[in-house]
PDB file of N, CA and C in Angstrom:
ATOM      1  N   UNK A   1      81.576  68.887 147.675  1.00  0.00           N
ATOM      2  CA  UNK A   1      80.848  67.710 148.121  1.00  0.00           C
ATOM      3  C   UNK A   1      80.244  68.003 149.502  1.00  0.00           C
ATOM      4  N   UNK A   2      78.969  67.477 149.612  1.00  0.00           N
ATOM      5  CA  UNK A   2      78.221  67.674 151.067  1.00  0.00           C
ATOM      6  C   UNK A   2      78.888  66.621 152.015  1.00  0.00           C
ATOM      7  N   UNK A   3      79.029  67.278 152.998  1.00  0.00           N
ATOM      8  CA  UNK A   3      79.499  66.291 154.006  1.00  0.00           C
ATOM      9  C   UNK A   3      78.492  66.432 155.369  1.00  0.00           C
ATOM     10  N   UNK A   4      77.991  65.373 155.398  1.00  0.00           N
ATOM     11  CA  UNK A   4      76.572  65.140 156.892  1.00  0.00           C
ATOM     12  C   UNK A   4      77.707  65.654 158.219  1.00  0.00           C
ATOM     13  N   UNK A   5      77.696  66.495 158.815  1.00  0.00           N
ATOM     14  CA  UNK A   5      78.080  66.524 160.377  1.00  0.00           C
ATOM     15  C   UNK A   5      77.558  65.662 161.576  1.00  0.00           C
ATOM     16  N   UNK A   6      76.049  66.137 161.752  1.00  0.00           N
ATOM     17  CA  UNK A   6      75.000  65.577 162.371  1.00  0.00           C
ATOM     18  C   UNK A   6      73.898  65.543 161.841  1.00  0.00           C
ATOM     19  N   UNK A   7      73.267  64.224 162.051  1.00  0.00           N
ATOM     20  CA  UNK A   7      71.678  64.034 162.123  1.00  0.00           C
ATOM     21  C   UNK A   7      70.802  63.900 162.928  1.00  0.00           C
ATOM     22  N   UNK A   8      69.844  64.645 163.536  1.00  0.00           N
ATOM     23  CA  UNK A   8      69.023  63.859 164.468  1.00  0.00           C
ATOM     24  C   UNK A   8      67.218  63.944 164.002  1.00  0.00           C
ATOM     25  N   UNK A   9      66.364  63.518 164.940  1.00  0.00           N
ATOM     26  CA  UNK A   9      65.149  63.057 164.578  1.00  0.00           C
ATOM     27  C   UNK A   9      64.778  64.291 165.640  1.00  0.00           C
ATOM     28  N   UNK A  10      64.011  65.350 165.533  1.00  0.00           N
ATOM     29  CA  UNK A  10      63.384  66.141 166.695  1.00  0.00           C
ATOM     30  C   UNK A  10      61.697  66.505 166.832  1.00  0.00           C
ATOM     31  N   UNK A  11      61.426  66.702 167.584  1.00  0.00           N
ATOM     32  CA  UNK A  11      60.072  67.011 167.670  1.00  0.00           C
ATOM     33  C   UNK A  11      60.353  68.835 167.742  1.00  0.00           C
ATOM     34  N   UNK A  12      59.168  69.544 166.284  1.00  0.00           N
ATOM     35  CA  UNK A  12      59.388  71.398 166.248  1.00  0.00           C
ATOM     36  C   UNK A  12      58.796  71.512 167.410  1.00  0.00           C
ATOM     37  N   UNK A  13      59.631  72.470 167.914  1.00  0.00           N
ATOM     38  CA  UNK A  13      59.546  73.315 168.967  1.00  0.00           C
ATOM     39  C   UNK A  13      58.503  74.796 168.521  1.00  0.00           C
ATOM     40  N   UNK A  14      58.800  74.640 166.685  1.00  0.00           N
ATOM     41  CA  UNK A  14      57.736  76.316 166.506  1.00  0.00           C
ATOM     42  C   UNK A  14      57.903  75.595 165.320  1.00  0.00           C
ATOM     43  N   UNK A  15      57.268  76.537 164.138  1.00  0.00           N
ATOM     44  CA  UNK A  15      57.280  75.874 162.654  1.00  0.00           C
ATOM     45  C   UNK A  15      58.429  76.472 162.109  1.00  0.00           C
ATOM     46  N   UNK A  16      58.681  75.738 161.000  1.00  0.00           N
ATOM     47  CA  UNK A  16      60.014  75.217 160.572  1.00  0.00           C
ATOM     48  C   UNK A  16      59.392  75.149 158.824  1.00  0.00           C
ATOM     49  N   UNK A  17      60.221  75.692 158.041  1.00  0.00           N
ATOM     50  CA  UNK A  17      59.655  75.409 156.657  1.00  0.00           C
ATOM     51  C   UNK A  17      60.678  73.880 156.234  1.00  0.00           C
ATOM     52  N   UNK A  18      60.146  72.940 155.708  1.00  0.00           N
ATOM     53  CA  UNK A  18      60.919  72.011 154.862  1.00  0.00           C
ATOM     54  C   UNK A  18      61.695  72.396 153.342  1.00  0.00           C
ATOM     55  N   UNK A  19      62.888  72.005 154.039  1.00  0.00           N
ATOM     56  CA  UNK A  19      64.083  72.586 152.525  1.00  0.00           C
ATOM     57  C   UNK A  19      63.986  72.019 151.736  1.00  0.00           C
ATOM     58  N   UNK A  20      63.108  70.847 151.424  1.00  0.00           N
ATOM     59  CA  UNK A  20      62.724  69.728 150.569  1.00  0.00           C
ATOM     60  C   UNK A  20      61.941  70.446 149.694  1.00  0.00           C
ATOM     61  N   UNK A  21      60.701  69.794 150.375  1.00  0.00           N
ATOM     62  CA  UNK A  21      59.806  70.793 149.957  1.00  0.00           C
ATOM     63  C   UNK A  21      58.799  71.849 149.628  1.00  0.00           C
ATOM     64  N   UNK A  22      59.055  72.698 150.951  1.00  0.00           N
ATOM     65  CA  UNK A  22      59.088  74.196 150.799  1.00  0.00           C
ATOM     66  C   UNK A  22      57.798  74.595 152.032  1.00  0.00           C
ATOM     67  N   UNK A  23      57.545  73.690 152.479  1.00  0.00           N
ATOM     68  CA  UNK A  23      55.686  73.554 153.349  1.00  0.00           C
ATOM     69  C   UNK A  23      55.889  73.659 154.723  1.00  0.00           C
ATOM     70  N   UNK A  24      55.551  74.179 155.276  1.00  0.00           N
ATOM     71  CA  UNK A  24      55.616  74.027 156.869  1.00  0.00           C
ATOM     72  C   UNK A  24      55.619  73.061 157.744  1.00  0.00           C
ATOM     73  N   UNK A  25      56.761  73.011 158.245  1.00  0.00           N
ATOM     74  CA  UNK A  25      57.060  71.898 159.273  1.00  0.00           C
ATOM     75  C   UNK A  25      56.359  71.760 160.361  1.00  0.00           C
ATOM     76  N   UNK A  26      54.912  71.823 160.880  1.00  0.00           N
ATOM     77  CA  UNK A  26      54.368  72.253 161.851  1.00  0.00           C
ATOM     78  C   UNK A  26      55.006  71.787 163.396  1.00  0.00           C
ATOM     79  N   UNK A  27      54.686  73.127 164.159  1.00  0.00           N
ATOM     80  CA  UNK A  27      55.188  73.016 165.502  1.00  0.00           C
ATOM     81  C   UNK A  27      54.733  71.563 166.259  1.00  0.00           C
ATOM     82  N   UNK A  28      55.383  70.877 167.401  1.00  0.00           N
ATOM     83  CA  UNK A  28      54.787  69.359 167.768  1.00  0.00           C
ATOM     84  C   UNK A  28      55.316  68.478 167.067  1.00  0.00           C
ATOM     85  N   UNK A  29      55.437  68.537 165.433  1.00  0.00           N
ATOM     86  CA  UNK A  29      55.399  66.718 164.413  1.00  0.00           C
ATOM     87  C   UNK A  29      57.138  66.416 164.724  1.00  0.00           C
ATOM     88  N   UNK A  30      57.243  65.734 164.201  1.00  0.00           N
ATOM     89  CA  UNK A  30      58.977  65.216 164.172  1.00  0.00           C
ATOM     90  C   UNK A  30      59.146  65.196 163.052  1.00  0.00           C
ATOM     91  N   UNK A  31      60.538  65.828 163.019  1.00  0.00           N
ATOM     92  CA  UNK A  31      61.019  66.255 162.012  1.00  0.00           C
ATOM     93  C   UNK A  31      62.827  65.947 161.617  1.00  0.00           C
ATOM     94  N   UNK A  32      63.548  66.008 160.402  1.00  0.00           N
ATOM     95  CA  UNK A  32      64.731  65.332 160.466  1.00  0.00           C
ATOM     96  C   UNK A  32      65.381  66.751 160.130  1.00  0.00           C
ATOM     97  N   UNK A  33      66.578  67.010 161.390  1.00  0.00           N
ATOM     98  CA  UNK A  33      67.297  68.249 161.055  1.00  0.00           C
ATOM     99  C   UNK A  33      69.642  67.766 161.022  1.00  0.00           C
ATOM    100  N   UNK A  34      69.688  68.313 160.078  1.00  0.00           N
ATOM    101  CA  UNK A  34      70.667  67.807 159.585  1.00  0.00           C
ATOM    102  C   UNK A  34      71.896  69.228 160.117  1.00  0.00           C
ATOM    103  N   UNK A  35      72.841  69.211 160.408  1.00  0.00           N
ATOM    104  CA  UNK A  35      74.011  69.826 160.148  1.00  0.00           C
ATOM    105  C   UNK A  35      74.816  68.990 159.165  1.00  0.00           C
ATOM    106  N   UNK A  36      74.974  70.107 158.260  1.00  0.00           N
ATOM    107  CA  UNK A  36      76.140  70.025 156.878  1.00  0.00           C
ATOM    108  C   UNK A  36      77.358  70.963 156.315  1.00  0.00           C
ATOM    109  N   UNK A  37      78.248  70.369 155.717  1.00  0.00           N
ATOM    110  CA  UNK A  37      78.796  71.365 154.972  1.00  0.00           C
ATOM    111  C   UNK A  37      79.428  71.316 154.201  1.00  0.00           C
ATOM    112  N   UNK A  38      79.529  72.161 153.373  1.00  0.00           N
ATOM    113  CA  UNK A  38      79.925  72.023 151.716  1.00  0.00           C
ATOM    114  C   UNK A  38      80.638  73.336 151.345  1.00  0.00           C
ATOM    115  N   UNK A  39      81.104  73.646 151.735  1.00  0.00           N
ATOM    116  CA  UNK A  39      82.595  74.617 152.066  1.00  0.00           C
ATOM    117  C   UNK A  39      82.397  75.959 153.481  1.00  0.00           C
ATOM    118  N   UNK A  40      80.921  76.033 153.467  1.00  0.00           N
ATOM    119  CA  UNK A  40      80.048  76.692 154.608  1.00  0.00           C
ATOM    120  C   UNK A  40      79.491  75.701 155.197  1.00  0.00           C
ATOM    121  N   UNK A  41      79.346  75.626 156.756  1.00  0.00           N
ATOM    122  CA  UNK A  41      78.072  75.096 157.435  1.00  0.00           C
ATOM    123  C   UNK A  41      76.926  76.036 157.221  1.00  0.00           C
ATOM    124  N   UNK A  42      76.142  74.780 157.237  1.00  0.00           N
ATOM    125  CA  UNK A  42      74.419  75.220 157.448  1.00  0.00           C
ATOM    126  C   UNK A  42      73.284  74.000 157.758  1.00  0.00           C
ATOM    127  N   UNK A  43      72.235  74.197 158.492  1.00  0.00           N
ATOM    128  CA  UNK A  43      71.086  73.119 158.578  1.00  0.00           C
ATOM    129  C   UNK A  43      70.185  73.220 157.775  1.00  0.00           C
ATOM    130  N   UNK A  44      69.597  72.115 157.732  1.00  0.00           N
ATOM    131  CA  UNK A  44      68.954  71.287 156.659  1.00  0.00           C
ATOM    132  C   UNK A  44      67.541  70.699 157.657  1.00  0.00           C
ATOM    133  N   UNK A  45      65.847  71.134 157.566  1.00  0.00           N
ATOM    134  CA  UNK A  45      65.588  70.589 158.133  1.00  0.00           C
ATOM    135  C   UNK A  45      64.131  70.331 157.215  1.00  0.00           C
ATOM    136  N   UNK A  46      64.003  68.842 157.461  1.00  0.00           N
ATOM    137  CA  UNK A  46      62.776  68.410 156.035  1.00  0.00           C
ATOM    138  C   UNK A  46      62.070  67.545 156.934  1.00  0.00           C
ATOM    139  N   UNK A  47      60.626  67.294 156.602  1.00  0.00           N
ATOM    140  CA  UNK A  47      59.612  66.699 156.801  1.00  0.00           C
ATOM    141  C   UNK A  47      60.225  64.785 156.971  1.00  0.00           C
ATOM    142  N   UNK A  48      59.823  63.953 157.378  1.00  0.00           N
ATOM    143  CA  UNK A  48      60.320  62.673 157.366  1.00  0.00           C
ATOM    144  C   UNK A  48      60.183  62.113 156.195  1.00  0.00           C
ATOM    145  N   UNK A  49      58.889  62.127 155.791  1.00  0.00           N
ATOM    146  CA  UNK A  49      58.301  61.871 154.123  1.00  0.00           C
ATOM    147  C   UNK A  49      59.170  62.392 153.542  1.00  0.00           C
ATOM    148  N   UNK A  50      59.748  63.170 153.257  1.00  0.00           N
ATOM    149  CA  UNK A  50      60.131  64.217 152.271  1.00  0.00           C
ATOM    150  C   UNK A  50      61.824  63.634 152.141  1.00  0.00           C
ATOM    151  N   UNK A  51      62.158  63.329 153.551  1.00  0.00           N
ATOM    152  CA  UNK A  51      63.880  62.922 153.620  1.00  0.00           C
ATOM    153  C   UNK A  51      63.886  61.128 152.855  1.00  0.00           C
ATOM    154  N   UNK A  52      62.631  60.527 153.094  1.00  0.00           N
ATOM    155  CA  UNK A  52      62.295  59.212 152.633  1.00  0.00           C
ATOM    156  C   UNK A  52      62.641  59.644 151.073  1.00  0.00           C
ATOM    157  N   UNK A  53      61.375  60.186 150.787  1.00  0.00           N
ATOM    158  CA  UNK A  53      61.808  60.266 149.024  1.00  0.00           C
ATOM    159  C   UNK A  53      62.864  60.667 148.757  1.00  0.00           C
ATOM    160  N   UNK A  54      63.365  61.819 149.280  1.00  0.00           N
ATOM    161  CA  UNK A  54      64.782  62.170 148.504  1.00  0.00           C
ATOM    162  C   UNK A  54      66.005  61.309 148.836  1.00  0.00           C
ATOM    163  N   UNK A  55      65.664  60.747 149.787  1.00  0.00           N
ATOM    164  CA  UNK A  55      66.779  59.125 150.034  1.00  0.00           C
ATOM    165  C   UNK A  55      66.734  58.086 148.720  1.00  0.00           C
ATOM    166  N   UNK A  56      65.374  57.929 148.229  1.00  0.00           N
ATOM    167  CA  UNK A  56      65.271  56.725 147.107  1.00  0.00           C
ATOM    168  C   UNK A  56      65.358  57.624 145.695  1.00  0.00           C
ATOM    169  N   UNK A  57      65.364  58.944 145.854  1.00  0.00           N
ATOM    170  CA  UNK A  57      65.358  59.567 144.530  1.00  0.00           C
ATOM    171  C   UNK A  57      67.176  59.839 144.251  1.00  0.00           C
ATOM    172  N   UNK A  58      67.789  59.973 145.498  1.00  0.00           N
ATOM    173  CA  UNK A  58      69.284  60.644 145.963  1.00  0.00           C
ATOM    174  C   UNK A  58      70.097  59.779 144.307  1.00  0.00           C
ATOM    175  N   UNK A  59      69.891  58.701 144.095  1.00  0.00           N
ATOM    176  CA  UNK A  59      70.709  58.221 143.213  1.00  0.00           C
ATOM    177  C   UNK A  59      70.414  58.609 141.586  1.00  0.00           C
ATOM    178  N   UNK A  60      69.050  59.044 141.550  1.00  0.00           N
ATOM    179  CA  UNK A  60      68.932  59.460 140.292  1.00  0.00           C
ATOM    180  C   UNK A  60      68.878  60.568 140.087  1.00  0.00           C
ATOM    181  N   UNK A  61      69.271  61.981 141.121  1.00  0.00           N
ATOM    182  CA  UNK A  61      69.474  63.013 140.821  1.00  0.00           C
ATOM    183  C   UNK A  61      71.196  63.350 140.679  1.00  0.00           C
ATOM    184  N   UNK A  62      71.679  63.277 141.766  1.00  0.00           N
ATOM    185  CA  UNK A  62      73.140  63.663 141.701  1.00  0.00           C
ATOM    186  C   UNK A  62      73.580  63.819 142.905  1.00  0.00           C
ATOM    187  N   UNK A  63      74.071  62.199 143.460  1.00  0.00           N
ATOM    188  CA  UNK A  63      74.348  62.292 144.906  1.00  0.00           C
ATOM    189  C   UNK A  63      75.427  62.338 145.092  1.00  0.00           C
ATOM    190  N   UNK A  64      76.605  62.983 144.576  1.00  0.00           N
ATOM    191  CA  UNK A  64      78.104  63.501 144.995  1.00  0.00           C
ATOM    192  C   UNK A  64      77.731  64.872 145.214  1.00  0.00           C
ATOM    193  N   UNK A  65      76.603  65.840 144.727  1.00  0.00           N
ATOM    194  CA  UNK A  65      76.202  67.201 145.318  1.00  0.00           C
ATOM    195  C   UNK A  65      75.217  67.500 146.212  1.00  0.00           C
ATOM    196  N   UNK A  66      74.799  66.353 146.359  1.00  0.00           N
ATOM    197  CA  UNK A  66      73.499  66.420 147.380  1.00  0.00           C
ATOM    198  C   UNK A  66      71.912  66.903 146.462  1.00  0.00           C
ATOM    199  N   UNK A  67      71.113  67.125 146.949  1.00  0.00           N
ATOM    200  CA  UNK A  67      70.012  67.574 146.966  1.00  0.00           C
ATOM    201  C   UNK A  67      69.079  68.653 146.882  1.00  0.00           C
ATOM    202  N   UNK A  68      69.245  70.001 146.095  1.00  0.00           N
ATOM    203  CA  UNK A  68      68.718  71.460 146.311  1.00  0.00           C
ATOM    204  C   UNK A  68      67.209  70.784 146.640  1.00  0.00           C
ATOM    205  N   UNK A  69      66.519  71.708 147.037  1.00  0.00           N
ATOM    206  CA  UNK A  69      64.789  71.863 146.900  1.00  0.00           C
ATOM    207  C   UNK A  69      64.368  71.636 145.573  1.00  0.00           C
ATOM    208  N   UNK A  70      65.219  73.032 144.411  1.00  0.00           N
ATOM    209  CA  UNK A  70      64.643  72.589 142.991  1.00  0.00           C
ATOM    210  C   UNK A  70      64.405  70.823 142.640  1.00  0.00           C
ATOM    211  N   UNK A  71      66.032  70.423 142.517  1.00  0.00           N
ATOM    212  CA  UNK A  71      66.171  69.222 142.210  1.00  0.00           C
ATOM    213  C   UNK A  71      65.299  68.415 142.432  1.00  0.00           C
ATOM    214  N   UNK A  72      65.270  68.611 143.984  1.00  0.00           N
ATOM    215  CA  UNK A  72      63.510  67.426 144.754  1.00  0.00           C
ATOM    216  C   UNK A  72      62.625  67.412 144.310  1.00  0.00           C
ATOM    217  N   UNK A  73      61.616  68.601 144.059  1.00  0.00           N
ATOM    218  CA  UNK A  73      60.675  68.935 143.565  1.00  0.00           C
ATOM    219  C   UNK A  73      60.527  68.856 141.988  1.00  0.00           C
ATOM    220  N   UNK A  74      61.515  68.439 141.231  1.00  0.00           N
ATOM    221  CA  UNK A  74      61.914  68.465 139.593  1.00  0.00           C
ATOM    222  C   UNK A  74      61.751  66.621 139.870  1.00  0.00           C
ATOM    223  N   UNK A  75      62.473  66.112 140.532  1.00  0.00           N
ATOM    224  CA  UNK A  75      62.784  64.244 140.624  1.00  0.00           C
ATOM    225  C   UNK A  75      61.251  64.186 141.077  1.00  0.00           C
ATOM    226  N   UNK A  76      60.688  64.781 142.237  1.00  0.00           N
ATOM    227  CA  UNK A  76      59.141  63.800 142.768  1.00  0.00           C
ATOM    228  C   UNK A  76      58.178  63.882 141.313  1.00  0.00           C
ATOM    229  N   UNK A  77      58.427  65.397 140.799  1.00  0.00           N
ATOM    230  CA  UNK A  77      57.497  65.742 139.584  1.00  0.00           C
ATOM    231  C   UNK A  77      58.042  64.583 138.048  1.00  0.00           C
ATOM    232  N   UNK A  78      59.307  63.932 138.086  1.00  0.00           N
ATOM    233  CA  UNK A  78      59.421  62.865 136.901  1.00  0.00           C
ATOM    234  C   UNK A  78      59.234  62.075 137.105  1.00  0.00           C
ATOM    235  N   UNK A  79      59.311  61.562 138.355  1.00  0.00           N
ATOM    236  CA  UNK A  79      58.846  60.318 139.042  1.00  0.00           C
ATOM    237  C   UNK A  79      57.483  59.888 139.391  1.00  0.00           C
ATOM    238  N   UNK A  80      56.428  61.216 139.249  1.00  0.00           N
ATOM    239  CA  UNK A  80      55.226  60.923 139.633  1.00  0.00           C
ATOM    240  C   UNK A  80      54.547  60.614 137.592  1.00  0.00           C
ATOM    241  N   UNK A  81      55.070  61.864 136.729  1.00  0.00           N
ATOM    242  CA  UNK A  81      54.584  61.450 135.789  1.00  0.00           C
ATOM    243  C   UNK A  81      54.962  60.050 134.848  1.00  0.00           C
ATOM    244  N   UNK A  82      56.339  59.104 135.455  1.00  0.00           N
ATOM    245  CA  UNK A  82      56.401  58.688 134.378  1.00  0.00           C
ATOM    246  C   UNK A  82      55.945  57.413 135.505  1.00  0.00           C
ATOM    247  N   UNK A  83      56.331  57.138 136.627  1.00  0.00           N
ATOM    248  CA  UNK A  83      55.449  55.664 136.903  1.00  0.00           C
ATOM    249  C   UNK A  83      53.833  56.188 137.985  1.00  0.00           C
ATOM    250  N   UNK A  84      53.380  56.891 138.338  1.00  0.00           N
ATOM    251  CA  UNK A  84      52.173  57.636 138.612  1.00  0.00           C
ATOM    252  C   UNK A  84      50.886  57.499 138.013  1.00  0.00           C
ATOM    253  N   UNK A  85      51.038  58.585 137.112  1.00  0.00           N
ATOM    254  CA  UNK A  85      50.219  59.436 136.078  1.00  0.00           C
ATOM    255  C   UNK A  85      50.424  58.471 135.039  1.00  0.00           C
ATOM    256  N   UNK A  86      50.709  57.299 134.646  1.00  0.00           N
ATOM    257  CA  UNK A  86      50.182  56.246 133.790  1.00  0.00           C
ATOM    258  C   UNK A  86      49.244  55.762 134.084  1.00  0.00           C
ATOM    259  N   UNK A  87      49.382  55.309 135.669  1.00  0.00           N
ATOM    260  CA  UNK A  87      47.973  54.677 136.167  1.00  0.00           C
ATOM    261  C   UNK A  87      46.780  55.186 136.638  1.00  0.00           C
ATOM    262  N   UNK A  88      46.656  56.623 136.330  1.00  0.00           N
ATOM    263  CA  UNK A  88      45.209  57.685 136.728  1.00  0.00           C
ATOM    264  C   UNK A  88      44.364  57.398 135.808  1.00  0.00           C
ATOM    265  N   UNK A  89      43.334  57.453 135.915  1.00  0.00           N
ATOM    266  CA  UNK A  89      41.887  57.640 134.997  1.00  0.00           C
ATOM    267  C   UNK A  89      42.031  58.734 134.031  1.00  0.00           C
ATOM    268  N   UNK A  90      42.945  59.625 134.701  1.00  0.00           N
ATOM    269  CA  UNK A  90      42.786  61.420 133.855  1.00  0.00           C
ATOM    270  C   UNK A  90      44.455  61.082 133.284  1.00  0.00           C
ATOM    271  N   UNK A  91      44.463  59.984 132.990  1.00  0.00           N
ATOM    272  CA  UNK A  91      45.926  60.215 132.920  1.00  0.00           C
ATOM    273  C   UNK A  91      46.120  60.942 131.090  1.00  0.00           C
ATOM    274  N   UNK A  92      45.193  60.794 130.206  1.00  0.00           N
ATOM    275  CA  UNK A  92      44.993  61.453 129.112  1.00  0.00           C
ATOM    276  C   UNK A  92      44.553  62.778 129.124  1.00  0.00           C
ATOM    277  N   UNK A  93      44.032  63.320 130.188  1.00  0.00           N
ATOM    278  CA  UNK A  93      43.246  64.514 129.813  1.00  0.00           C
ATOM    279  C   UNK A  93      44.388  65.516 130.859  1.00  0.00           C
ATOM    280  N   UNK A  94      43.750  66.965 130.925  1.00  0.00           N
ATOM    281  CA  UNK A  94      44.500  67.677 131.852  1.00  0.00           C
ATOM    282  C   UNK A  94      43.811  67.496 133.076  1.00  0.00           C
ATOM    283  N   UNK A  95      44.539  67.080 133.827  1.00  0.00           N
ATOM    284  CA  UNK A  95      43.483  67.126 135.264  1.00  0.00           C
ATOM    285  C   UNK A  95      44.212  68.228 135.644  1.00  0.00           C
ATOM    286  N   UNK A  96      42.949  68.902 136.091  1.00  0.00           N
ATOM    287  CA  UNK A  96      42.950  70.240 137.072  1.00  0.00           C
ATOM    288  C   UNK A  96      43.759  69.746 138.635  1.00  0.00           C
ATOM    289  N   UNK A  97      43.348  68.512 139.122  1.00  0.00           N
ATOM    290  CA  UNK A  97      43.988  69.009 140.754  1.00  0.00           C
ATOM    291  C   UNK A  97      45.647  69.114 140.385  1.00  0.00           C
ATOM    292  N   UNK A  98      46.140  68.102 139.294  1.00  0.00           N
ATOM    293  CA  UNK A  98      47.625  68.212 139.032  1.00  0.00           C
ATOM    294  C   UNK A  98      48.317  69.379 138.818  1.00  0.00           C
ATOM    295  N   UNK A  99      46.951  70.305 137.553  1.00  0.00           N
ATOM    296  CA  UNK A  99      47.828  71.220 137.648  1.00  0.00           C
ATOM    297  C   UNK A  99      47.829  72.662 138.567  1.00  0.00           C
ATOM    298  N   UNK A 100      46.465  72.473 139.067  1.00  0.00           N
ATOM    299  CA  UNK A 100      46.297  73.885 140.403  1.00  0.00           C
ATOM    300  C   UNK A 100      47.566  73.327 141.310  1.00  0.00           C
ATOM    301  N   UNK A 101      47.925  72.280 141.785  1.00  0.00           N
ATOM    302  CA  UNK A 101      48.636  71.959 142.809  1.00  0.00           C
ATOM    303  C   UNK A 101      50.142  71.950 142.658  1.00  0.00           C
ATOM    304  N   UNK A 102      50.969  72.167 142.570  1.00  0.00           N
ATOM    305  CA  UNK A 102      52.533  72.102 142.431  1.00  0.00           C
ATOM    306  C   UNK A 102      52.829  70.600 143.402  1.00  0.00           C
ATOM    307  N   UNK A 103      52.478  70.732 144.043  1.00  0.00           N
ATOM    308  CA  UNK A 103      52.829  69.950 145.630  1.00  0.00           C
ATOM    309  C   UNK A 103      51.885  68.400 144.624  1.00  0.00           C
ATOM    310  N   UNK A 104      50.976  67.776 144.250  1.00  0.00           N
ATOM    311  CA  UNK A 104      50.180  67.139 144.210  1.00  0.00           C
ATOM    312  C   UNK A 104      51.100  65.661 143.833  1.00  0.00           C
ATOM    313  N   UNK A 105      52.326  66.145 143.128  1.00  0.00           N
ATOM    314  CA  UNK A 105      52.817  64.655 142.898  1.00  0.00           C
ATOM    315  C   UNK A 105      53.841  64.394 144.082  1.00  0.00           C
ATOM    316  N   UNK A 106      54.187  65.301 145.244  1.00  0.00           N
ATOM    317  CA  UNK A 106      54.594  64.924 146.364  1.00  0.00           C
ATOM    318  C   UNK A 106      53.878  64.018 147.076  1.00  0.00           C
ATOM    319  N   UNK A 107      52.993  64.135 147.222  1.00  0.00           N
ATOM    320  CA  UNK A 107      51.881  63.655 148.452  1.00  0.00           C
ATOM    321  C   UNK A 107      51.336  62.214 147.610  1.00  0.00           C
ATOM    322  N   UNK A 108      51.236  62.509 146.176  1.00  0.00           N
ATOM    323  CA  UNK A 108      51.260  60.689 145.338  1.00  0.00           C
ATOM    324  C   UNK A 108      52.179  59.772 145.533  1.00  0.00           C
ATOM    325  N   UNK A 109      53.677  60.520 145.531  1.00  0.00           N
ATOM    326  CA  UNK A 109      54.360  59.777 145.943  1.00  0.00           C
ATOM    327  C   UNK A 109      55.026  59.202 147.228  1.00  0.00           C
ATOM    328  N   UNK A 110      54.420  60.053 148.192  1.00  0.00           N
ATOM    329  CA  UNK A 110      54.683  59.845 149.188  1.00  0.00           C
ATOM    330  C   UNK A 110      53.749  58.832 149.885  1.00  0.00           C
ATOM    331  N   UNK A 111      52.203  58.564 149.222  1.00  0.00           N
ATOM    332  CA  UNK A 111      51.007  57.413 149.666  1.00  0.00           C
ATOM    333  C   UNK A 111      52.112  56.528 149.805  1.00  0.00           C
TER     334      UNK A 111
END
């Protein structure tokens, strides 16, 4: 089981990749960096957006283990097609930006 140590809110000092999901934390923005541990310590540091969704997604993935990256990126991607991608224009056809983009139902769900 994950156990939170510390949380705080910081402004990057340099870039930082998000463990969420996977994009550069750019140097300057604020960002949420976590100490944890789950039989090892280690930090955890994700975009604010990114800690938002996986806060409201946390219950429908599996929150007695916490959160991998896969998992995140698997929950934003079921969550964008099944209440999302009903309401697109292209929601019948293949739209190209959905599928060039991996990232594209992050940033839908994050509007």
């Amino acid at each position: 089981m994950v156990e939170l140590i510390r949380e705080s809110y910081v402004h990057a000092r340099k870039n930082h990749v998000c463990d969420y999901c996977g994009d550069v934390i750019h140097k300057g923005s604020k960002y949420s960096y976590s100490f944890l541990t789950n039989g090892e310590p280690y930090n955890w540091r994700s975009h604010l957006e990114c800690k938002f969704i996986a806060q409201e997604l946390q219950e429908y993935i599996d929150p007695w283990d916490g959160m991998t990256q896969d998992d995140f990126i698997e929950g934003v991607g079921e969550f964008c097609q099944n209440f999302i991608c009903p309401t697109c224009p292209a929601y019948d056809k293949k739209c190209e930006e959905c599928l060039e983009d991996e990232r594209y139902c992050l940033f839908k769900v994050a509007q």
